[in-house]
Protein backbone atom coordinates (compact mmCIF):
# COMPACT_ATOMS: atom_id res chain seq x y z
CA UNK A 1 -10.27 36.87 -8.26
CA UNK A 2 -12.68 37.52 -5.19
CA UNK A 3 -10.39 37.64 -2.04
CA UNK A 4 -12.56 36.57 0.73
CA UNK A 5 -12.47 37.34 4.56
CA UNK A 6 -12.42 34.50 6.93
CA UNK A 7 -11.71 36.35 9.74
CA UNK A 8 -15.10 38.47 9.61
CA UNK A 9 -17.58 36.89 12.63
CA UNK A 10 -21.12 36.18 10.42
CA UNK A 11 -23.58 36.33 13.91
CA UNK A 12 -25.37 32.55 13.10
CA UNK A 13 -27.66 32.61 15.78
CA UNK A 14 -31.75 32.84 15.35
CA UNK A 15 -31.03 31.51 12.09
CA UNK A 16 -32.15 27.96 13.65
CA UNK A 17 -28.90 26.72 13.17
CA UNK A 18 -28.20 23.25 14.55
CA UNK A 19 -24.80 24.42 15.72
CA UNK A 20 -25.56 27.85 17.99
CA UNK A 21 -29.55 27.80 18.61
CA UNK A 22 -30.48 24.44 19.51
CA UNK A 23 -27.87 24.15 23.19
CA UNK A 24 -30.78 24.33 25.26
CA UNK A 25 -32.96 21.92 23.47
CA UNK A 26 -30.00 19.04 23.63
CA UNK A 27 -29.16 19.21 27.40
CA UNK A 28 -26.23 22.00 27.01
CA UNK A 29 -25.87 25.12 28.56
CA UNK A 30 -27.17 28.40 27.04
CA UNK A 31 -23.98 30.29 26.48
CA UNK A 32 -21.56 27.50 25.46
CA UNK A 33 -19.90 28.14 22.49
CA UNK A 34 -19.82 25.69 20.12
CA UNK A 35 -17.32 24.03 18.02
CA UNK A 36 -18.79 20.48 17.86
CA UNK A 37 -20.99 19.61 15.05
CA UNK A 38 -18.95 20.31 11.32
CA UNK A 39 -19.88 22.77 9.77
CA UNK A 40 -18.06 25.91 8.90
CA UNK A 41 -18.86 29.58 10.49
CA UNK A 42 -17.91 30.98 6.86
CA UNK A 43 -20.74 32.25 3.94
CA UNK A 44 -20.13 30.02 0.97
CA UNK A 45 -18.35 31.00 -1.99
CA UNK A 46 -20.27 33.81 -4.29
CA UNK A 47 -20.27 31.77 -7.21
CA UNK A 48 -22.49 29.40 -5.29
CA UNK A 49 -24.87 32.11 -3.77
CA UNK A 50 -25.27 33.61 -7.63
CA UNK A 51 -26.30 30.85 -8.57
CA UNK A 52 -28.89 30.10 -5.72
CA UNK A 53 -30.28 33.60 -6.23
CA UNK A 54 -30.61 33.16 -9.89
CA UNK A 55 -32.76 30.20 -8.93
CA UNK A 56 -34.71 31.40 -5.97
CA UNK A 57 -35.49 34.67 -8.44
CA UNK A 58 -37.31 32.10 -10.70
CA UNK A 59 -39.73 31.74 -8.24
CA UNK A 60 -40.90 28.12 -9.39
CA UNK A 61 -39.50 24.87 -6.91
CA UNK A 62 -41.13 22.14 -8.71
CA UNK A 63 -39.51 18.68 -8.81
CA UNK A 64 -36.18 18.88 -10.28
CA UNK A 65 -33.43 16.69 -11.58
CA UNK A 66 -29.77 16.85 -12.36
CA UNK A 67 -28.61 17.41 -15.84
CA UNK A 68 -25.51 16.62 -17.74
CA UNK A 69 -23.90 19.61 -16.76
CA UNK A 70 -24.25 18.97 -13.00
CA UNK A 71 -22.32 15.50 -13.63
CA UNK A 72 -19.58 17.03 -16.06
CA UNK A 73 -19.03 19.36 -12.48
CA UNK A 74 -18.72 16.47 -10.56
CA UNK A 75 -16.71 14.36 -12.73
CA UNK A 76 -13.96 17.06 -14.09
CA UNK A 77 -13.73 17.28 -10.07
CA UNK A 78 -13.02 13.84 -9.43
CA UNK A 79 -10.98 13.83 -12.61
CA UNK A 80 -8.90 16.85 -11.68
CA UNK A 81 -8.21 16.52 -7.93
CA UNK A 82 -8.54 12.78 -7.04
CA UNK A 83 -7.17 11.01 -11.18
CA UNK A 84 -10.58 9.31 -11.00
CA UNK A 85 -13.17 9.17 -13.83
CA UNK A 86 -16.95 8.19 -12.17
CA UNK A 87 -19.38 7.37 -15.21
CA UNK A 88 -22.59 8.89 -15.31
CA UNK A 89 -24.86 5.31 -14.63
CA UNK A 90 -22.49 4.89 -11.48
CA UNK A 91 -24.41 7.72 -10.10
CA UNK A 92 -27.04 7.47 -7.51
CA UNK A 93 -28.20 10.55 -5.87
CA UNK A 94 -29.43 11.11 -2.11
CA UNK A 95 -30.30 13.71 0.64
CA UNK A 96 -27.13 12.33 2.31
CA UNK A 97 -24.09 10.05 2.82
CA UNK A 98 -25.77 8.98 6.45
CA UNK A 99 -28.69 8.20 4.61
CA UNK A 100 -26.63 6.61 1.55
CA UNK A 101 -25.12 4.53 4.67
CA UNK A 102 -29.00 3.72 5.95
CA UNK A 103 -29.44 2.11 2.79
CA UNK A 104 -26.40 0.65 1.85
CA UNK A 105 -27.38 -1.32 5.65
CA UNK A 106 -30.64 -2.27 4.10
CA UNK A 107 -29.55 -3.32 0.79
CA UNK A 108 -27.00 -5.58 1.50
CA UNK A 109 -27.37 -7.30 5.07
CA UNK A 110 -30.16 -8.92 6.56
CA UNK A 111 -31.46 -8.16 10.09
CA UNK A 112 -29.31 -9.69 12.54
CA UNK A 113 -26.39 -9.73 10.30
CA UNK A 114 -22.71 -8.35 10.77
CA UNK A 115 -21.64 -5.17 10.10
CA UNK A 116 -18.09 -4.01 10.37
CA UNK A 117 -16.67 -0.53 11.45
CA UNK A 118 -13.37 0.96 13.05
CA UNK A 119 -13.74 2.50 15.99
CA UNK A 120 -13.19 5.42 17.37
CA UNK A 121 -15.32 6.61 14.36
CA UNK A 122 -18.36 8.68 13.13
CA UNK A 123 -20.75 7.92 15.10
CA UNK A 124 -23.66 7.65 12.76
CA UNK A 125 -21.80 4.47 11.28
CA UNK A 126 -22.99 2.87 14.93
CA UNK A 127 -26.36 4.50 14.77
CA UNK A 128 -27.86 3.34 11.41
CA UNK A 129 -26.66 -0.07 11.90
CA UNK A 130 -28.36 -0.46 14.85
CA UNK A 131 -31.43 1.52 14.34
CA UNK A 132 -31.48 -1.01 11.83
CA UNK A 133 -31.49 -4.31 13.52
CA UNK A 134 -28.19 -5.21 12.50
CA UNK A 135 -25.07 -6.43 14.69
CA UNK A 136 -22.56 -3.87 14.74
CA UNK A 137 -18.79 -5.35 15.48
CA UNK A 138 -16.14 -2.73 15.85
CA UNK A 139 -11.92 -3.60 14.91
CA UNK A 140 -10.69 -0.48 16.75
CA UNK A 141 -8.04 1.21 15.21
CA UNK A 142 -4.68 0.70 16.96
CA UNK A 143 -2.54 4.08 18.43
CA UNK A 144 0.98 3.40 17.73
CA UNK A 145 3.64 6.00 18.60
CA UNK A 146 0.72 8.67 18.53
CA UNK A 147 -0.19 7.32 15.12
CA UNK A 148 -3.71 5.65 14.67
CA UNK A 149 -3.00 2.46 12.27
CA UNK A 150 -5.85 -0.31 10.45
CA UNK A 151 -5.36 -3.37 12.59
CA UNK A 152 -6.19 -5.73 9.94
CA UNK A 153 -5.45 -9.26 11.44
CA UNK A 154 -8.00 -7.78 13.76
CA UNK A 155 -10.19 -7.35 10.97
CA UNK A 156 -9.71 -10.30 9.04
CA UNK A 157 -11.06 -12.21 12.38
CA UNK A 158 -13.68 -10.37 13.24
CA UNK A 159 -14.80 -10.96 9.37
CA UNK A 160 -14.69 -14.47 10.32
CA UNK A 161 -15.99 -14.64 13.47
CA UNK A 162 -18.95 -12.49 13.08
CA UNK A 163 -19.91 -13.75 9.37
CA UNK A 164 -19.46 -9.89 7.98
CA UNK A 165 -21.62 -8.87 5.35
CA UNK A 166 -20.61 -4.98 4.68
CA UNK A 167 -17.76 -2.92 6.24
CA UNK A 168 -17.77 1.17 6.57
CA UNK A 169 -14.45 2.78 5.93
CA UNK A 170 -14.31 6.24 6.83
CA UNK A 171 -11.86 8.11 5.01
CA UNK A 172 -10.30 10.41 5.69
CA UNK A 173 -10.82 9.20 9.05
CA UNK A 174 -13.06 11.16 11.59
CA UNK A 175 -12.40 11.63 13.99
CA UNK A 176 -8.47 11.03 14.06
CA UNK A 177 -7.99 12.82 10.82
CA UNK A 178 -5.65 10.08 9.17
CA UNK A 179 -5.41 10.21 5.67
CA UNK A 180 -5.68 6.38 4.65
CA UNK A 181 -2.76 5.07 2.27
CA UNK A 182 -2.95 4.01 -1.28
CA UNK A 183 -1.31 0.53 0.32
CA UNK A 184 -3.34 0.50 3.45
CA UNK A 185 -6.34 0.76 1.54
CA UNK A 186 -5.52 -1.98 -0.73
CA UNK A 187 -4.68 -4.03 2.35
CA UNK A 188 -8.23 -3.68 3.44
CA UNK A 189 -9.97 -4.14 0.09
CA UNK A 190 -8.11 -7.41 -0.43
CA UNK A 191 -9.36 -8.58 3.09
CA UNK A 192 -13.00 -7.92 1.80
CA UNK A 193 -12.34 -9.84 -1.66
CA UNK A 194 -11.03 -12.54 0.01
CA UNK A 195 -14.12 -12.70 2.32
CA UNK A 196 -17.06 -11.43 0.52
CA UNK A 197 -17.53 -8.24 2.05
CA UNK A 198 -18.56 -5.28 0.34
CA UNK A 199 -17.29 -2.22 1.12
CA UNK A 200 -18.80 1.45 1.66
CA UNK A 201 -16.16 4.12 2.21
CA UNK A 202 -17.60 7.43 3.20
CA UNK A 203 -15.35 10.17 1.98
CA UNK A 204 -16.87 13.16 2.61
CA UNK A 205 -13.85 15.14 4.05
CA UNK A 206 -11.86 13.93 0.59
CA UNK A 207 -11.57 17.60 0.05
CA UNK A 208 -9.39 18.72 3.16
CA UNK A 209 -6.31 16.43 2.91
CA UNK A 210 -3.13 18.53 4.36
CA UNK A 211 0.19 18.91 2.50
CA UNK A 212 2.28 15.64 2.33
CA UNK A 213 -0.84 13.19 1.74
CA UNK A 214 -3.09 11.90 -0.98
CA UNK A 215 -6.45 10.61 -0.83
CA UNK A 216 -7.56 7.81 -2.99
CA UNK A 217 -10.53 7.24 -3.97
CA UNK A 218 -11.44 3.68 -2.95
CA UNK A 219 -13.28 3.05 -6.70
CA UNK A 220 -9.68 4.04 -8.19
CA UNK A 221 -7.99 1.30 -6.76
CA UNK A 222 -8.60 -0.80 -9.52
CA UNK A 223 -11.58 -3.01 -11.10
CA UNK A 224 -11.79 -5.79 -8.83
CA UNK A 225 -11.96 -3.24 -5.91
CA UNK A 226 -14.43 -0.50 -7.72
CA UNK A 227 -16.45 -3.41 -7.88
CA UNK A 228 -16.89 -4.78 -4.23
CA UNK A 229 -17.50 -0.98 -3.07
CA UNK A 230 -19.81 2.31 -2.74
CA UNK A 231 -17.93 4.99 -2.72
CA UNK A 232 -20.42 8.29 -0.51
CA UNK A 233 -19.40 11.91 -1.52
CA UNK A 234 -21.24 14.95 -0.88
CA UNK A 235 -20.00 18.93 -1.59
CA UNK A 236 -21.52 19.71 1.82
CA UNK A 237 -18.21 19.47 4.12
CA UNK A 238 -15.88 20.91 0.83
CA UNK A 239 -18.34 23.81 0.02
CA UNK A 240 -20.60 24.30 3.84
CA UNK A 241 -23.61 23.54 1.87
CA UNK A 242 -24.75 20.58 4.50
CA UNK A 243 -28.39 22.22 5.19
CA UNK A 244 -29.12 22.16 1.25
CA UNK A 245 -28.97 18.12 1.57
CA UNK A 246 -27.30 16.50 -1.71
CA UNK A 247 -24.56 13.65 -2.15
CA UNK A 248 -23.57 11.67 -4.91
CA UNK A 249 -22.88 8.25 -4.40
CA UNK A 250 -21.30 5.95 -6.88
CA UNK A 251 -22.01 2.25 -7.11
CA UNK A 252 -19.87 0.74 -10.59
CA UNK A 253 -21.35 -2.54 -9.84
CA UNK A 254 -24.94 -2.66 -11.64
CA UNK A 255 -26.49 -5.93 -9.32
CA UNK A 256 -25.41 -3.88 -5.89
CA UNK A 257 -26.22 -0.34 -7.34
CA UNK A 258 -30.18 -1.76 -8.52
CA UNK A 259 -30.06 -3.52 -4.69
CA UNK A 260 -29.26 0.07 -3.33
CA UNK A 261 -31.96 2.02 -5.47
CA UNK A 262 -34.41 -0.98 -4.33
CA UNK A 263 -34.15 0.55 -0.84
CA UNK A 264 -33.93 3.83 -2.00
CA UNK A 265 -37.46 3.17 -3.80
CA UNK A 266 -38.83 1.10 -0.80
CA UNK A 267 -37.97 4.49 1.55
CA UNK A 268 -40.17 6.59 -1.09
CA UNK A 269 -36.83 8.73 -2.08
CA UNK A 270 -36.56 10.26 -5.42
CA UNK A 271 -35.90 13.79 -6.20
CA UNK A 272 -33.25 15.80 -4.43
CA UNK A 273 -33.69 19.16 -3.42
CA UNK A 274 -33.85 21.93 -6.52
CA UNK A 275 -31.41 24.08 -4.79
CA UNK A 276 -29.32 21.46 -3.32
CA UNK A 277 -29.06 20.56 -7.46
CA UNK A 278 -28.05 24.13 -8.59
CA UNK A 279 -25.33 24.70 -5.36
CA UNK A 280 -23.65 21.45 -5.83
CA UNK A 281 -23.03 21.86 -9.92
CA UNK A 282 -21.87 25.62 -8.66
CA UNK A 283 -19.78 24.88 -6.17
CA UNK A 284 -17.67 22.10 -8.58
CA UNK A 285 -17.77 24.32 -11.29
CA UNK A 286 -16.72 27.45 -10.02
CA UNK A 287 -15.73 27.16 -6.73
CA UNK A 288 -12.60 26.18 -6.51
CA UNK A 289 -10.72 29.67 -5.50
CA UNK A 290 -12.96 29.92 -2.17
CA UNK A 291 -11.85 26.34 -1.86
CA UNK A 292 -7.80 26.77 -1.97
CA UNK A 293 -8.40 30.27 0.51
CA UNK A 294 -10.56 28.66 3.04
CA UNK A 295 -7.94 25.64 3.18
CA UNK A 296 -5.30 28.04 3.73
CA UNK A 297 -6.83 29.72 6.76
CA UNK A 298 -8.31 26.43 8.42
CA UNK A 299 -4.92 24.90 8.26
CA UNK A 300 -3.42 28.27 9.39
CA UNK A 301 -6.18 27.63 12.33
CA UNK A 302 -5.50 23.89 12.80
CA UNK A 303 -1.29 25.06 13.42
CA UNK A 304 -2.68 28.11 15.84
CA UNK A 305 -4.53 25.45 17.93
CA UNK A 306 -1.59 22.84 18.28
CA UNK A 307 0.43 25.72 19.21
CA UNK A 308 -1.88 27.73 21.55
CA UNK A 309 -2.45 24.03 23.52
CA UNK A 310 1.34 23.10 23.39
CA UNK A 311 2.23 26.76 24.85
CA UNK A 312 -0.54 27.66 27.45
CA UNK A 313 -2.45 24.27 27.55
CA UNK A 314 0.08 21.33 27.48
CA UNK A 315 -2.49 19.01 29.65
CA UNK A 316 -4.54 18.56 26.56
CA UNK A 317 -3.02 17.67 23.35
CA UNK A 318 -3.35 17.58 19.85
CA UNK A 319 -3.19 14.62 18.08
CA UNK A 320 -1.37 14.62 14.49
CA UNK A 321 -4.40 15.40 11.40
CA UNK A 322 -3.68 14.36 7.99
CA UNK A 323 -6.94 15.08 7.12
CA UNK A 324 -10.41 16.80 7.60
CA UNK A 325 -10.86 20.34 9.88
CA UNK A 326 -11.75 18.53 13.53
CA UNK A 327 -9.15 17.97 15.44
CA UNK A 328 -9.20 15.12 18.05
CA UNK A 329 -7.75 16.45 21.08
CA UNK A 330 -5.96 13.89 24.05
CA UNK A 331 -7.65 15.16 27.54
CA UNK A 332 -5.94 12.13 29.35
CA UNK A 333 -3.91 14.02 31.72
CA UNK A 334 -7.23 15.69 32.98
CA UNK A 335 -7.90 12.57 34.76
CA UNK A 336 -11.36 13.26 33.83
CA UNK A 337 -14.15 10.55 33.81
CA UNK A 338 -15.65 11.13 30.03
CA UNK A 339 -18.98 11.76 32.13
CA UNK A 340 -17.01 14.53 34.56
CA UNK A 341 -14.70 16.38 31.61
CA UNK A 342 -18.36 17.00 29.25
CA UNK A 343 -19.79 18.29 32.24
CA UNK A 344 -16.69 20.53 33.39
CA UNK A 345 -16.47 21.70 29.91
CA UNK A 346 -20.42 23.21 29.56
CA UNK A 347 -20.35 24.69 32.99
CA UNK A 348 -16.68 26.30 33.33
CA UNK A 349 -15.46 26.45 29.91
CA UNK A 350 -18.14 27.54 28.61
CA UNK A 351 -17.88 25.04 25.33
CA UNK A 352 -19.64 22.45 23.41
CA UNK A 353 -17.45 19.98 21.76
CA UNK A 354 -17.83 16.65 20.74
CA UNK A 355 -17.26 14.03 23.71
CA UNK A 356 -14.70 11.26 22.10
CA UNK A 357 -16.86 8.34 23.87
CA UNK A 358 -19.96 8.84 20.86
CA UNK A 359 -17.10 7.60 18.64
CA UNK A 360 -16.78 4.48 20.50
CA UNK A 361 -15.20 3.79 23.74
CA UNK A 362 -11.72 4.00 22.75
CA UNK A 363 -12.54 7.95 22.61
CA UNK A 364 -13.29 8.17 26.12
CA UNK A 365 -10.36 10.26 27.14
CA UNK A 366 -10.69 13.02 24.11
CA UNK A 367 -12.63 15.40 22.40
CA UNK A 368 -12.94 16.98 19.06
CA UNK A 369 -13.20 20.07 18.62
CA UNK A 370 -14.20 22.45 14.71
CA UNK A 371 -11.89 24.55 13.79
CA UNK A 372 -13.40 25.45 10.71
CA UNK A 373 -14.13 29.59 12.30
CA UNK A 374 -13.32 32.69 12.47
CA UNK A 375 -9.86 33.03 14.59
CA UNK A 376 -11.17 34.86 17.04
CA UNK A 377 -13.67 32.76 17.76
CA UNK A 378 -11.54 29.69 17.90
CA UNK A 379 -9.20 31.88 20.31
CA UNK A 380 -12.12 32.69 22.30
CA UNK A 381 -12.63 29.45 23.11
CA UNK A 382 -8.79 28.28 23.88
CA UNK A 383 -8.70 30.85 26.23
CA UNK A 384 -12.10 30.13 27.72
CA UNK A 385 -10.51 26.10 27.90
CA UNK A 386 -7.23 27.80 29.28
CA UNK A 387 -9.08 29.76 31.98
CA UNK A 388 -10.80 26.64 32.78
CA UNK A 389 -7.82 24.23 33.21
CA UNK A 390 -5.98 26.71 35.18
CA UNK A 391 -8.78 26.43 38.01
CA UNK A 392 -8.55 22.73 38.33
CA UNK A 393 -4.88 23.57 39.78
């Protein structure tokens, strides 16, 4: 079994990689560190780079296409991890699940129409349905006792009221890392059944679900439900393949998965990319071990934050994660204007982290921040957020 070192620092920069090289070019600072967009600062697991440099060694990158063994991979995951069986003609293949969710906007509203989200949230889920003409309506999720929570009579009228065509379910959640229940997912799904709404539940970060939750797969609730829904996957969070662009979405309904490959044909999308192909069967068929160590040492990492912030940090706070490696940090008792705190935290922290207020405006008062690094890079920048909280006394 290859043992593999997290803790090693792999130097990303000039690699033009979105994450360290490109602060300049979006407004930031030059020497902020970064912990906002999520990706991981670890090399992928060897199985996967074998396989890549098999392929690269070729030397031929004509247009490729997925075999059976590259859906076997993806369904003895699903099969083994999540109790869920996809079928091969559920399968529809794109660059992305924001893209997937680009389409899934095209396929199945009409400009001007409704569509649904749950705010704070993703904030591509705003993005491509209004890049796209479409109205988006937002039934923020409610903070009870420190716990976010579905507000679904809150739902069920903005269905209503706003005529909703499609909702987005992100789950797990980001950027509040809850891990959605069997029962409050069936909640939901019965709201769109009742109402006509189909359903497209991203679950990219299905992977990274801490001890004492489940995910379920939307699709696995039952017929009625697989039915009314697209469920988006992707290895890139799971593996930190993102840059090689694949995700599998699966559509069980044949009339909404032919509307879907409509747009996808109207957009001029076929092929994925060759190596995208060969790291995604890789990484489901053989990388499992790097999966179950790199868990280990992100949660280790997600337990080092709460603990570094409740010891030497206590104005900002962690909020409870369920689910995915960003944590979604509580800067209320900055008394920092969302505007004020991003700007404090360039210039004296040193740091680029995701502002809460791109999730929607009921993130105003946090941030999220990747922990998904090296530990001495994430204590780096603790102390460098210490150091900069102390001088605000």
């Amino acid at each position: 079994m290859t043992t593999y070192d997290f803790d090693k620092v792999i130097n990303r920069k000039n690699t033009d990689c979105l994450k360290y090289d490109f602060a300049v070019r979006r407004g930031r600072p030059a020497d902020v560190l970064p912990f906002w967009v999520a990706d991981m600062d670890f090399p992928i697991a060897r199985e996967v780079t074998s396989a890549l440099t098999q392929r690269v060694e070729h030397g031929i990158f004509g247009y490729s296409e997925s075999g059976d063994a590259y859906f076997a991979a993806v369904q003895k995951w699903y099969e083994k991890h999540f109790n869920w069986s996809p079928q091969p003609n559920w399968l529809v293949k794109t660059p992305g699940v924001v893209f997937a969710l680009a389409m899934a906007v095209k396929a199945f509203t009409h400009p001007g129409e409704a569509v649904l989200i749950q705010q704070p949230v993703y904030y591509p889920f705003t993005e491509v349905i209004a890049d796209n003409g479409r109205q988006v309506v937002s039934s923020p999720l409610k903070l009870v006792n420190g716990h976010y929570q579905m507000d679904l009579a809150d739902v069920e009228a903005k269905i209503l009221q706003h005529k909703v065509k499609l909702l987005f379910l992100c789950s797990p959640h980001n950027p509040v890392g809850r891990v959605w229940t069997k029962e409050e997912l069936l909640a939901l799904g019965d709201l769109c059944l009742r109402h006509g709404v189909i359903m497209v539940s991203d679950e990219i970060h299905a992977d990274f679900v801490w001890e004492g939750h489940t995910h379920t797969v939307f699709a696995s609730l039952g017929d009625a439900y697989a039915q009314n829904c697209i469920v988006c996957t992707a290895p890139s969070k799971t593996f930190n393949i993102a840059g090689l662009q694949v995700s599998n979405i699966f559509i069980p309904n044949e009339k909404l998965r032919r509307a879907f490959r409509k747009q996808l044909d109207a957009a001029g999308y076929s092929q994925l990319n060759a190596l995208g192909l060969v790291a995604c069967q890789a990484a489901y068929s053989q990388g499992e071990d790097w999966l179950r160590q790199v868990k280990e040492y992100i949660y280790a990492n997600l337990e080092f934050t709460k603990t570094f912030l409740e010891q030497h940090i206590p104005q900002i706070k962690a909020m409870p994660i369920e689910g995915t490696y960003l944590l979604w940090l509580d800067c209320s008792a900055l008394k920092m204007d969302a505007a004020t705190r991003e700007q404090w935290l360039w210039h004296d922290a040193k740091l680029w982290l995701d502002s809460g207020g791109i999730f929607g405006p009921e993130g105003d008062a946090y941030e999220r921040i990747n922990v998904a690094c090296p530990r001495a890079t994430l204590l780096q920048g603790l102390q460098q957020l210490q150091q900069a909280v102390e001088k605000l006394k």
